[in-house]
PDB file of N, CA and C in Angstrom:
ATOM      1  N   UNK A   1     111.155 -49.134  11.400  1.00  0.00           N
ATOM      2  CA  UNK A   1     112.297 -49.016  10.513  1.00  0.00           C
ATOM      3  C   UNK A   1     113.382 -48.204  11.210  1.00  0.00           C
ATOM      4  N   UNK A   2     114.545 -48.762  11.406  1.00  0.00           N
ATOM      5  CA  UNK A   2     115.744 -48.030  12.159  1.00  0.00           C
ATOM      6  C   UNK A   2     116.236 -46.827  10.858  1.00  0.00           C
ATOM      7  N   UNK A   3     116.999 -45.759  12.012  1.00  0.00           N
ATOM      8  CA  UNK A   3     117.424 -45.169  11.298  1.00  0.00           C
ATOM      9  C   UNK A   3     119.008 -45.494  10.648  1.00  0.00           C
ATOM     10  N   UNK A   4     119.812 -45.199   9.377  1.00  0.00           N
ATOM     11  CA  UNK A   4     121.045 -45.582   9.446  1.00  0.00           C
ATOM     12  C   UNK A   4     121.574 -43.672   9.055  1.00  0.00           C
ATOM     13  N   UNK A   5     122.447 -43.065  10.180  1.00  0.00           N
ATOM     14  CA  UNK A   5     122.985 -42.281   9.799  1.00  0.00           C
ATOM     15  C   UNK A   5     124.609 -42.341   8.924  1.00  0.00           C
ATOM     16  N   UNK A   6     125.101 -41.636   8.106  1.00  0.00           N
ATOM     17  CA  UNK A   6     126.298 -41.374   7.470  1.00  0.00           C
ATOM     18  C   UNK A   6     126.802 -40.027   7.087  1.00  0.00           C
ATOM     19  N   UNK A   7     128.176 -39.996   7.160  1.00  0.00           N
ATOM     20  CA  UNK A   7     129.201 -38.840   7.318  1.00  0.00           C
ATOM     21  C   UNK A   7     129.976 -39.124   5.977  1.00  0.00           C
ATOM     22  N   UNK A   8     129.962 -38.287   4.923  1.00  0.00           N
ATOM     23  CA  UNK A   8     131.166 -38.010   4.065  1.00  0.00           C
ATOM     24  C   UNK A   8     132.361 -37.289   4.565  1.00  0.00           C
ATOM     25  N   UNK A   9     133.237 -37.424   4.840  1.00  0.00           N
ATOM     26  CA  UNK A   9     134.470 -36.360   4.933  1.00  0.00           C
ATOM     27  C   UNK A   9     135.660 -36.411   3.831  1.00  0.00           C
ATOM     28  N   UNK A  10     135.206 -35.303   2.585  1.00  0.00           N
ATOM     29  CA  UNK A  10     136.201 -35.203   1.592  1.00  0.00           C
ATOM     30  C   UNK A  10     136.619 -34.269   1.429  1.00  0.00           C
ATOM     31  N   UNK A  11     138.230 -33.498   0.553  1.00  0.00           N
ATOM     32  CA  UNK A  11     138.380 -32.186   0.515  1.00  0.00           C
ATOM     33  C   UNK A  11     137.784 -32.115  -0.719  1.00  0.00           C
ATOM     34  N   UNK A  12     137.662 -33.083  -2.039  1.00  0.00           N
ATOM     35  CA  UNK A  12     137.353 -32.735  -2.889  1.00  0.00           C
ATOM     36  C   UNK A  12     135.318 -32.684  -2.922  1.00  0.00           C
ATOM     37  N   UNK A  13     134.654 -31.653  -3.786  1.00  0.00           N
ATOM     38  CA  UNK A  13     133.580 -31.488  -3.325  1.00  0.00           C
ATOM     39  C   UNK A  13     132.573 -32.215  -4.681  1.00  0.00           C
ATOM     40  N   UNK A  14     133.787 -32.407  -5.860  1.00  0.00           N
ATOM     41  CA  UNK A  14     132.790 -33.475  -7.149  1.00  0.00           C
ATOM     42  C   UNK A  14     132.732 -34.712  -6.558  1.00  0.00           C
ATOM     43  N   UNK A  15     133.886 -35.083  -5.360  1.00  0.00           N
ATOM     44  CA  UNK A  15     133.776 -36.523  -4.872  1.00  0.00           C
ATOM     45  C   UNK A  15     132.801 -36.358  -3.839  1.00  0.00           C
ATOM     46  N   UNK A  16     132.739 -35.378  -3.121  1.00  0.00           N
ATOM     47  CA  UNK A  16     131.152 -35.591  -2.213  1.00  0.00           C
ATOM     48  C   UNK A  16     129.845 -35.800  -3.091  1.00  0.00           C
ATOM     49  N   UNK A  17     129.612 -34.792  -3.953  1.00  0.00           N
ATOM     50  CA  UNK A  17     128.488 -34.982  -4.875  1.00  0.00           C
ATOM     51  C   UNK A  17     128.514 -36.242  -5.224  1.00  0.00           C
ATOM     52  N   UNK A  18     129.000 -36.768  -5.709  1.00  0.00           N
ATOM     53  CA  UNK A  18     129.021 -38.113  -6.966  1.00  0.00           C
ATOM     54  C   UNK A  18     128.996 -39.249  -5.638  1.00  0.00           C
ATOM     55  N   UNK A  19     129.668 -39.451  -4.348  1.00  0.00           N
ATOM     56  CA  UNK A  19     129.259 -40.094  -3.876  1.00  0.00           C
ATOM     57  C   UNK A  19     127.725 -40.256  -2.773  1.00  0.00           C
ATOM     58  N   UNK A  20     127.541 -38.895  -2.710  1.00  0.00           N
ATOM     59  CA  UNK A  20     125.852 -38.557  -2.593  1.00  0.00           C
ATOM     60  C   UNK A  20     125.362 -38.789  -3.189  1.00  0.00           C
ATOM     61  N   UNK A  21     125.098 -38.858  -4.587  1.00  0.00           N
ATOM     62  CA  UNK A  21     124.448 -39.050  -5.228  1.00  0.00           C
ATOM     63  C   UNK A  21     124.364 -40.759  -5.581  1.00  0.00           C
ATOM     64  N   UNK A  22     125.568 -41.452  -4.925  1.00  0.00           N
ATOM     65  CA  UNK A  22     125.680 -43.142  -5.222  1.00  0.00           C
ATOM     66  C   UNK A  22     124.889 -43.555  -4.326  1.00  0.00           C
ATOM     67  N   UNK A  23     125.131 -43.046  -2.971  1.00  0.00           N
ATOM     68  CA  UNK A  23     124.336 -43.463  -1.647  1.00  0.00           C
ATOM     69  C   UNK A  23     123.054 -43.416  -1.847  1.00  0.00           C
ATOM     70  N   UNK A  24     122.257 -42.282  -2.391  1.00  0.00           N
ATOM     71  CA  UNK A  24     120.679 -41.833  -2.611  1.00  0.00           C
ATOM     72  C   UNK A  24     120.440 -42.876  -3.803  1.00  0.00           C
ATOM     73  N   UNK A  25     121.238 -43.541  -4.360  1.00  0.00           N
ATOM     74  CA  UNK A  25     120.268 -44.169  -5.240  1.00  0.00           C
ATOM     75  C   UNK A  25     120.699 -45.684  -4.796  1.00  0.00           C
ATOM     76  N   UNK A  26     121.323 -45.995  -4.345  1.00  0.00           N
ATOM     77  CA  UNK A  26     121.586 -47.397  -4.327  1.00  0.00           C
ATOM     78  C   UNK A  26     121.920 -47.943  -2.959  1.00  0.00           C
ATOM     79  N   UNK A  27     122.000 -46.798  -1.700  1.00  0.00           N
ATOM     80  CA  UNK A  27     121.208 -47.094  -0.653  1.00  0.00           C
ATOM     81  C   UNK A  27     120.230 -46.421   0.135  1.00  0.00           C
ATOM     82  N   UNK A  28     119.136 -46.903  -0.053  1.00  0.00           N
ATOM     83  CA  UNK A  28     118.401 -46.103   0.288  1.00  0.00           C
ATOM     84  C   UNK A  28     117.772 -46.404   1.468  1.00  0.00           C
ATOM     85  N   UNK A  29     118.530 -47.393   2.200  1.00  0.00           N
ATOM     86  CA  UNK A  29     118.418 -47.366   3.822  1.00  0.00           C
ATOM     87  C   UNK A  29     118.956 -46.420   4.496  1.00  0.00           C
ATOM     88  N   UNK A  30     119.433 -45.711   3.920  1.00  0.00           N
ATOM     89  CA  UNK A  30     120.202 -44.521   4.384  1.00  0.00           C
ATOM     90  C   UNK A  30     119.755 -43.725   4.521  1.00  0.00           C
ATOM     91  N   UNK A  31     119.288 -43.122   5.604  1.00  0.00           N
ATOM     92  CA  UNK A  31     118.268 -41.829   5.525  1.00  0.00           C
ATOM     93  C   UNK A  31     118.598 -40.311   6.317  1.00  0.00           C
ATOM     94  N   UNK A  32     119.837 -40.335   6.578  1.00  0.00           N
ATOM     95  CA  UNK A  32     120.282 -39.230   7.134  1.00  0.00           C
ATOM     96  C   UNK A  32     121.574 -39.121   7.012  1.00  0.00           C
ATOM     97  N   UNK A  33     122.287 -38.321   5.992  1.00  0.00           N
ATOM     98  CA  UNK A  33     123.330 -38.287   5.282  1.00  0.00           C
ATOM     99  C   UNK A  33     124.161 -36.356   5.210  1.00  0.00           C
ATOM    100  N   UNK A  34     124.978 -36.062   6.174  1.00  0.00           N
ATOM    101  CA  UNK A  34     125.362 -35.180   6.459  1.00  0.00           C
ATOM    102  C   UNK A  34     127.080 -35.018   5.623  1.00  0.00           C
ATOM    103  N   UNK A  35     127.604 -34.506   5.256  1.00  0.00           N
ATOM    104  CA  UNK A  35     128.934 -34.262   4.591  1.00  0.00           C
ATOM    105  C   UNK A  35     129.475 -32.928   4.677  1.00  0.00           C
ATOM    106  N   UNK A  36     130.691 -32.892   4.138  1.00  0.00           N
ATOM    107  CA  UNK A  36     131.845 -31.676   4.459  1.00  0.00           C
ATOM    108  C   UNK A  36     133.259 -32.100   3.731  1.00  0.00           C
ATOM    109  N   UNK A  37     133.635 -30.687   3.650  1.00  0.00           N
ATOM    110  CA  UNK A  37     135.066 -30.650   2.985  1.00  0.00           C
ATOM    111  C   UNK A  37     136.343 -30.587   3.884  1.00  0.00           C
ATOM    112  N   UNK A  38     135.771 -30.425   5.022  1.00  0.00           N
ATOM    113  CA  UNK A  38     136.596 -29.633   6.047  1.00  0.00           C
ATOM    114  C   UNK A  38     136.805 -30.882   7.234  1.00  0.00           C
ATOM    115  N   UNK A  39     138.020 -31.458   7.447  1.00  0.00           N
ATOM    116  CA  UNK A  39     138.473 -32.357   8.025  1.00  0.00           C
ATOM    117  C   UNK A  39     138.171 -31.993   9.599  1.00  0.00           C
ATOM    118  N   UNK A  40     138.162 -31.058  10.239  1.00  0.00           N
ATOM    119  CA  UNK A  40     137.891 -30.720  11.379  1.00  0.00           C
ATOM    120  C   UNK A  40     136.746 -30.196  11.806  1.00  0.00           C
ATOM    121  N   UNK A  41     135.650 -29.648  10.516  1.00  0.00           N
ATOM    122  CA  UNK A  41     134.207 -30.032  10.598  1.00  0.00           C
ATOM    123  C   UNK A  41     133.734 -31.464  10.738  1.00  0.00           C
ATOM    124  N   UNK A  42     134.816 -32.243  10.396  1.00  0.00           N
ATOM    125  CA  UNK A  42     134.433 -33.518  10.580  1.00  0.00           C
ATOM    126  C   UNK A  42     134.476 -34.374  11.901  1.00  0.00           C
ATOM    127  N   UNK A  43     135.502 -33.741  12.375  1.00  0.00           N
ATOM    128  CA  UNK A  43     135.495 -33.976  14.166  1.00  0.00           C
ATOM    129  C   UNK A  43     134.287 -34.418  15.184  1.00  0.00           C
ATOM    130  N   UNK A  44     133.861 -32.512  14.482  1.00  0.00           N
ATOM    131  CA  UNK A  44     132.749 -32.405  14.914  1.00  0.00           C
ATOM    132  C   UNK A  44     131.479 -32.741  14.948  1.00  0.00           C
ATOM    133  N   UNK A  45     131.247 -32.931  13.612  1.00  0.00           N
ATOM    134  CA  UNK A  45     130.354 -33.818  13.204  1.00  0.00           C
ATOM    135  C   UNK A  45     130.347 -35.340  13.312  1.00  0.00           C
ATOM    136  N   UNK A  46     131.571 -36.362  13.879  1.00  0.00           N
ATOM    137  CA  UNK A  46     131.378 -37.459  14.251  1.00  0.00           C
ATOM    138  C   UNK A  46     131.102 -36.974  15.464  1.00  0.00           C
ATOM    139  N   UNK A  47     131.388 -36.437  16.260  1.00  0.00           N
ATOM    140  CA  UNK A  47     130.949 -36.387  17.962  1.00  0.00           C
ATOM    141  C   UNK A  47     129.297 -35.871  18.112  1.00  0.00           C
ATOM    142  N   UNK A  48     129.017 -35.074  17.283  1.00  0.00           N
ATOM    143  CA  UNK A  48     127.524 -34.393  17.028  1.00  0.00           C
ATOM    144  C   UNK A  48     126.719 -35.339  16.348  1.00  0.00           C
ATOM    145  N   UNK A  49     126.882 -35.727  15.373  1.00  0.00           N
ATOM    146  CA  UNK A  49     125.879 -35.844  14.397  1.00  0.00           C
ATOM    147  C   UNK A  49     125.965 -38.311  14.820  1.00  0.00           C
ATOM    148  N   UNK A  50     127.352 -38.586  15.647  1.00  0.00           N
ATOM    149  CA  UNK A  50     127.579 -39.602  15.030  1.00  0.00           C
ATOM    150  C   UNK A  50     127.072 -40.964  14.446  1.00  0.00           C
ATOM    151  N   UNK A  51     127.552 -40.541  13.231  1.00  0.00           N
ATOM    152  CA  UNK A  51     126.199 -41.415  12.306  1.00  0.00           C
ATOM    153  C   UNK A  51     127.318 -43.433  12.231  1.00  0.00           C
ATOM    154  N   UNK A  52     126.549 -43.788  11.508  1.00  0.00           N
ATOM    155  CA  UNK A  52     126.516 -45.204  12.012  1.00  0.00           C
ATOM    156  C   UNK A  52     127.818 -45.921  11.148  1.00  0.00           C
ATOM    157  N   UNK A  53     127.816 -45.234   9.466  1.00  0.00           N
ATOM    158  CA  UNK A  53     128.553 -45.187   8.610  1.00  0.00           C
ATOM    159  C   UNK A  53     129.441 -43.842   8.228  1.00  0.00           C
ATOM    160  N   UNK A  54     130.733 -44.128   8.025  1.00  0.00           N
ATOM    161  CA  UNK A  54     131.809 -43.015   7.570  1.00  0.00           C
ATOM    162  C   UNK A  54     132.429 -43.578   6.328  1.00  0.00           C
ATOM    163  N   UNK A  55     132.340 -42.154   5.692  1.00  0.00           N
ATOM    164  CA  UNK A  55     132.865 -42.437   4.108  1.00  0.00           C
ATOM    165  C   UNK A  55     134.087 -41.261   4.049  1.00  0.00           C
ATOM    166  N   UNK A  56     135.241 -41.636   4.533  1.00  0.00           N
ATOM    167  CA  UNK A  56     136.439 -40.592   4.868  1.00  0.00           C
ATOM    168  C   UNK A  56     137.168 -40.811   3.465  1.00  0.00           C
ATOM    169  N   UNK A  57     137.682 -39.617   3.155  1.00  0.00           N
ATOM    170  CA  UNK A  57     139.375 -39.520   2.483  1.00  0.00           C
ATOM    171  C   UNK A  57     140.500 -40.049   3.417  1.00  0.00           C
ATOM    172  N   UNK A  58     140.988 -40.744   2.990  1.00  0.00           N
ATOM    173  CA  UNK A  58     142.324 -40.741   3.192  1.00  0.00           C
ATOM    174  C   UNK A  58     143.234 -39.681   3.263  1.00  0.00           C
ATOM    175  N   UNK A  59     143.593 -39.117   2.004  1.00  0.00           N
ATOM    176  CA  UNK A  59     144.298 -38.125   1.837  1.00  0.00           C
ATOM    177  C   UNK A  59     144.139 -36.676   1.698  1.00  0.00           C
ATOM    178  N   UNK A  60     143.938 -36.023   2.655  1.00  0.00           N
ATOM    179  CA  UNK A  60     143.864 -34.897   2.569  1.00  0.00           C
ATOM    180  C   UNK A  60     144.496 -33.940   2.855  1.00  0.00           C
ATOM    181  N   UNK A  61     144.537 -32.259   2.676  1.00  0.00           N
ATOM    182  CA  UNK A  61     145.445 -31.681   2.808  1.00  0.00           C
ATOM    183  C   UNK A  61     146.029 -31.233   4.345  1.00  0.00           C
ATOM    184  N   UNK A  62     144.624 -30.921   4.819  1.00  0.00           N
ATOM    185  CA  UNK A  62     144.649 -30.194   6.605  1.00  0.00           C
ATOM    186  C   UNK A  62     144.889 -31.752   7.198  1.00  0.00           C
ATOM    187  N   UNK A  63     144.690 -32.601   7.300  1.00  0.00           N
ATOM    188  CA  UNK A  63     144.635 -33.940   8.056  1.00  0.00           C
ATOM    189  C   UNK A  63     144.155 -35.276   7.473  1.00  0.00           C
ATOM    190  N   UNK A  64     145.172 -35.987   7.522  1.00  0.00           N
ATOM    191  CA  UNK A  64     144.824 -37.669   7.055  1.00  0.00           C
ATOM    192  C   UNK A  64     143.016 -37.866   7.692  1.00  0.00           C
ATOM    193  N   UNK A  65     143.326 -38.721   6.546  1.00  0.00           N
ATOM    194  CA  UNK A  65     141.901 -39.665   7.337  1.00  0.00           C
ATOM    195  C   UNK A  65     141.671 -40.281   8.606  1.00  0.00           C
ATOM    196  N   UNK A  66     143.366 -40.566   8.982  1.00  0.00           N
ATOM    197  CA  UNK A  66     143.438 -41.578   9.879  1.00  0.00           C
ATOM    198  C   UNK A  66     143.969 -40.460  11.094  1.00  0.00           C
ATOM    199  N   UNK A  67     143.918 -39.306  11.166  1.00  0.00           N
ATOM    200  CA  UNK A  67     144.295 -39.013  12.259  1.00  0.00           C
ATOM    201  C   UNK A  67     142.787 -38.653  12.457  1.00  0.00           C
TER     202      UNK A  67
END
């Protein structure tokens, strides 16, 4: 069984929960699921951790999604 890693990067932290909590129940091929509020923890964590799936904000305050 492969592994599938994934990255949340949101500022808001009810939208990390609630979408953790979507992933754990309705995919549960997903088995290594790391998240953060902090857009430049997120950097880091795609270069460290980089998981297979990203679940980014768009809009955030310190840095777009897209930069």
């Amino acid at each position: 069984m492969s592994i599938i890693k994934a990255l949340i990067i949101d500022d808001e932290t009810p939208a990390i929960k609630t979408l953790s909590l979507m992933i754990h129940h309705y995919l549960p091929g997903i088995s290594e699921l790391k998240s953060t509020g902090d857009p430049h923890e997120g950097i880091f964590l795609l270069k460290s951790f980089q998981p297979h799936l990203l679940f980014i904000d768009i809009q955030m305050p310190l840095m777009s999604g897209f930069e």
